[in-house]
Protein backbone atom coordinates (compact mmCIF):
# COMPACT_ATOMS: atom_id res chain seq x y z
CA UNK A 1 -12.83 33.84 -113.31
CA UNK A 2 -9.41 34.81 -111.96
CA UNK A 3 -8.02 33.13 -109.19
CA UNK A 4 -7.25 34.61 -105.81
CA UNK A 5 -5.58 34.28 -102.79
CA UNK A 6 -7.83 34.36 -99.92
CA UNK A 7 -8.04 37.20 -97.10
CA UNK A 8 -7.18 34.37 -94.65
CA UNK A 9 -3.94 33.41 -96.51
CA UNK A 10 -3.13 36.62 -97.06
CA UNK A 11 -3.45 37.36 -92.91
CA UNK A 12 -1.47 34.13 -92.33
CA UNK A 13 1.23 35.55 -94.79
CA UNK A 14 1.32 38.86 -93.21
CA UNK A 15 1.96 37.22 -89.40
CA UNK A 16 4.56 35.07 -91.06
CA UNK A 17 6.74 37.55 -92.38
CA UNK A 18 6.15 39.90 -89.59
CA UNK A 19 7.17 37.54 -86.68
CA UNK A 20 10.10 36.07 -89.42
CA UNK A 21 11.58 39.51 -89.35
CA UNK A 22 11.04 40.40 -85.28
CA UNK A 23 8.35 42.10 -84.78
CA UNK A 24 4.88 41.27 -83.32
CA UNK A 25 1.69 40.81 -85.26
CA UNK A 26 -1.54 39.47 -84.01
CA UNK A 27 -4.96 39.28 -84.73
CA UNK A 28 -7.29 41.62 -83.22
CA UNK A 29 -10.68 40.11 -84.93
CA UNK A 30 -11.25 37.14 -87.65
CA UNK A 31 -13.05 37.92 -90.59
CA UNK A 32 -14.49 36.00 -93.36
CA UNK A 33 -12.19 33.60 -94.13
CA UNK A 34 -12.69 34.13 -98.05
CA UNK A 35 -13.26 37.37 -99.11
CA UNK A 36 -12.74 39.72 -95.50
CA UNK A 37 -11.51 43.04 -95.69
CA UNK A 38 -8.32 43.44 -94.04
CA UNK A 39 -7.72 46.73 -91.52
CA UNK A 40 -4.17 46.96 -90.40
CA UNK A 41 -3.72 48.77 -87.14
CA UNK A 42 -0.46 49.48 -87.31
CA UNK A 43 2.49 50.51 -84.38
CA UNK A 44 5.93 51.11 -83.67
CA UNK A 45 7.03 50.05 -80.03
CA UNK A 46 3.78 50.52 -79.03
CA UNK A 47 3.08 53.71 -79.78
CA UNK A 48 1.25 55.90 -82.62
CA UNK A 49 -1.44 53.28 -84.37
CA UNK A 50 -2.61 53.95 -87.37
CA UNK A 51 -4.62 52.62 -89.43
CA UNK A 52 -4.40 51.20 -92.89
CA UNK A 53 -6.37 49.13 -95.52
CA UNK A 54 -6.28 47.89 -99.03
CA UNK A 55 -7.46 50.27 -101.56
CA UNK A 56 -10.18 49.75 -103.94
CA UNK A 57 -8.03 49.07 -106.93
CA UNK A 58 -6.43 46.58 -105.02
CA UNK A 59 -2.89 48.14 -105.79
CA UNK A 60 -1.83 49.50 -102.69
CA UNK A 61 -3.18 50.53 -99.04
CA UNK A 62 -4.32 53.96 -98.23
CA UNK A 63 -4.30 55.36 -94.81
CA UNK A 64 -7.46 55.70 -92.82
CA UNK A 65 -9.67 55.87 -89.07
CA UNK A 66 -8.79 58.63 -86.97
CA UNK A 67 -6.68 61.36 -87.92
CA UNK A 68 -5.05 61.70 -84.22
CA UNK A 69 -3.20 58.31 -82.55
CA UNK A 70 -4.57 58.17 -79.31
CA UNK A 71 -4.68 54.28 -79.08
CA UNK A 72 -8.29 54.94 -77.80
CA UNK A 73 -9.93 56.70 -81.02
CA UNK A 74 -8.23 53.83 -83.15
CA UNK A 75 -9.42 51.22 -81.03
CA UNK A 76 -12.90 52.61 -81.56
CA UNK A 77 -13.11 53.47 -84.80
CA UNK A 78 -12.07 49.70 -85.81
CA UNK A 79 -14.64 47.97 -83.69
CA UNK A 80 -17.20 50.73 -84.79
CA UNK A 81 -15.67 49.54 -88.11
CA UNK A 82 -16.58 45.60 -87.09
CA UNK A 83 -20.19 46.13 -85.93
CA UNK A 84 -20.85 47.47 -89.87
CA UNK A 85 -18.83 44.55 -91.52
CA UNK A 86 -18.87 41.79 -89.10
CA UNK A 87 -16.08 40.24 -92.21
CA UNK A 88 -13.74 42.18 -91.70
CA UNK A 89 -10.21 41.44 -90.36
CA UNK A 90 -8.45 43.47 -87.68
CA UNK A 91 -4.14 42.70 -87.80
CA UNK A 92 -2.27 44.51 -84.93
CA UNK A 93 1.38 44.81 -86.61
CA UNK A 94 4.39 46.21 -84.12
CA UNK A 95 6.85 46.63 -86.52
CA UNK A 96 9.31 49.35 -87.96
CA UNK A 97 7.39 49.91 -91.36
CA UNK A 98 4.37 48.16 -90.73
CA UNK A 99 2.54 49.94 -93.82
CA UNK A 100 5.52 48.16 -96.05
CA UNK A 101 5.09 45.00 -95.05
CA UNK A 102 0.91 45.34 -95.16
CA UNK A 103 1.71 46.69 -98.76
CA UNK A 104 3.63 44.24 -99.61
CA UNK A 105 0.82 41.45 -98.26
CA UNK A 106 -2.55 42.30 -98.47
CA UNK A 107 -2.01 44.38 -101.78
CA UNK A 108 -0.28 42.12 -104.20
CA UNK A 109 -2.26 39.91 -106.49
C-alpha cells in the first residue's frame, strides 16, 4: 500500500501557506481527520465564492456547487454538502488565486 498524506495535513498545509503569503484561510467544518474530502470555498476580498474540490483522479481540482456566487447559495450547497458526508472538510480561503494554492495543496501526492 502507498503511503499518503492525510486530509488533515493536507488542510494544515493549505492554512500555512495561505496565511504565510497574506491572505486569510479558515476552517469552516472539520472532517475526518484521515481520509475527509476537502471543499474549498474560495474568495477574493470577500466577494464571489466559489467552490472547488479535488478531482477523482486526484490530479487537480475541478470547480463545483452553485453556478451563481451569491455567498448564500454557496453557503448552502456546502452544508447541504456536510449533512451527506458528515467527513468532509469545508476551507474558507481569501486569497488572490485561491484555486492555485488549493491546487497546489490538496491535489499533489
Amino acid at each position: 500500500m502507498t503511503p499518503r498524506l492525510t486530509s488533515e495535513f493536507r488542510v494544515k498545509a493549505l492554512l500555512r501557506r495561505v496565511h504565510d503569503a497574506g491572505g486569510s484561510a479558515m476552517v469552516l467544518a472539520k472532517g475526518d481527520a484521515m481520509a475527509g474530502a476537502i471543499l474549498i470555498v474560495a474568495l477574493e476580498r470577500g466577494q464571489a465564492p466559489t467552490c472547488w474540490e479535488r478531482d477523482f483522479a486526484g490530479t487537480g481540482i475541478t470547480r463545483c456547487g452553485p453556478a451563481d456566487t451569491d455567498p448564500q447559495d454557496v453557503d448552502a450547497y456546502w452544508r447541504r454538502r456536510r449533512q451527506s458526508d458528515p467527513d468532509l472538510w469545508v476551507i474558507e480561503l481569501d486569497i488572490a488565486a485561491a484555486e492555485r494554492f488549493a491546487a497546489e495543496t490538496i491535489a499533489s501526492n
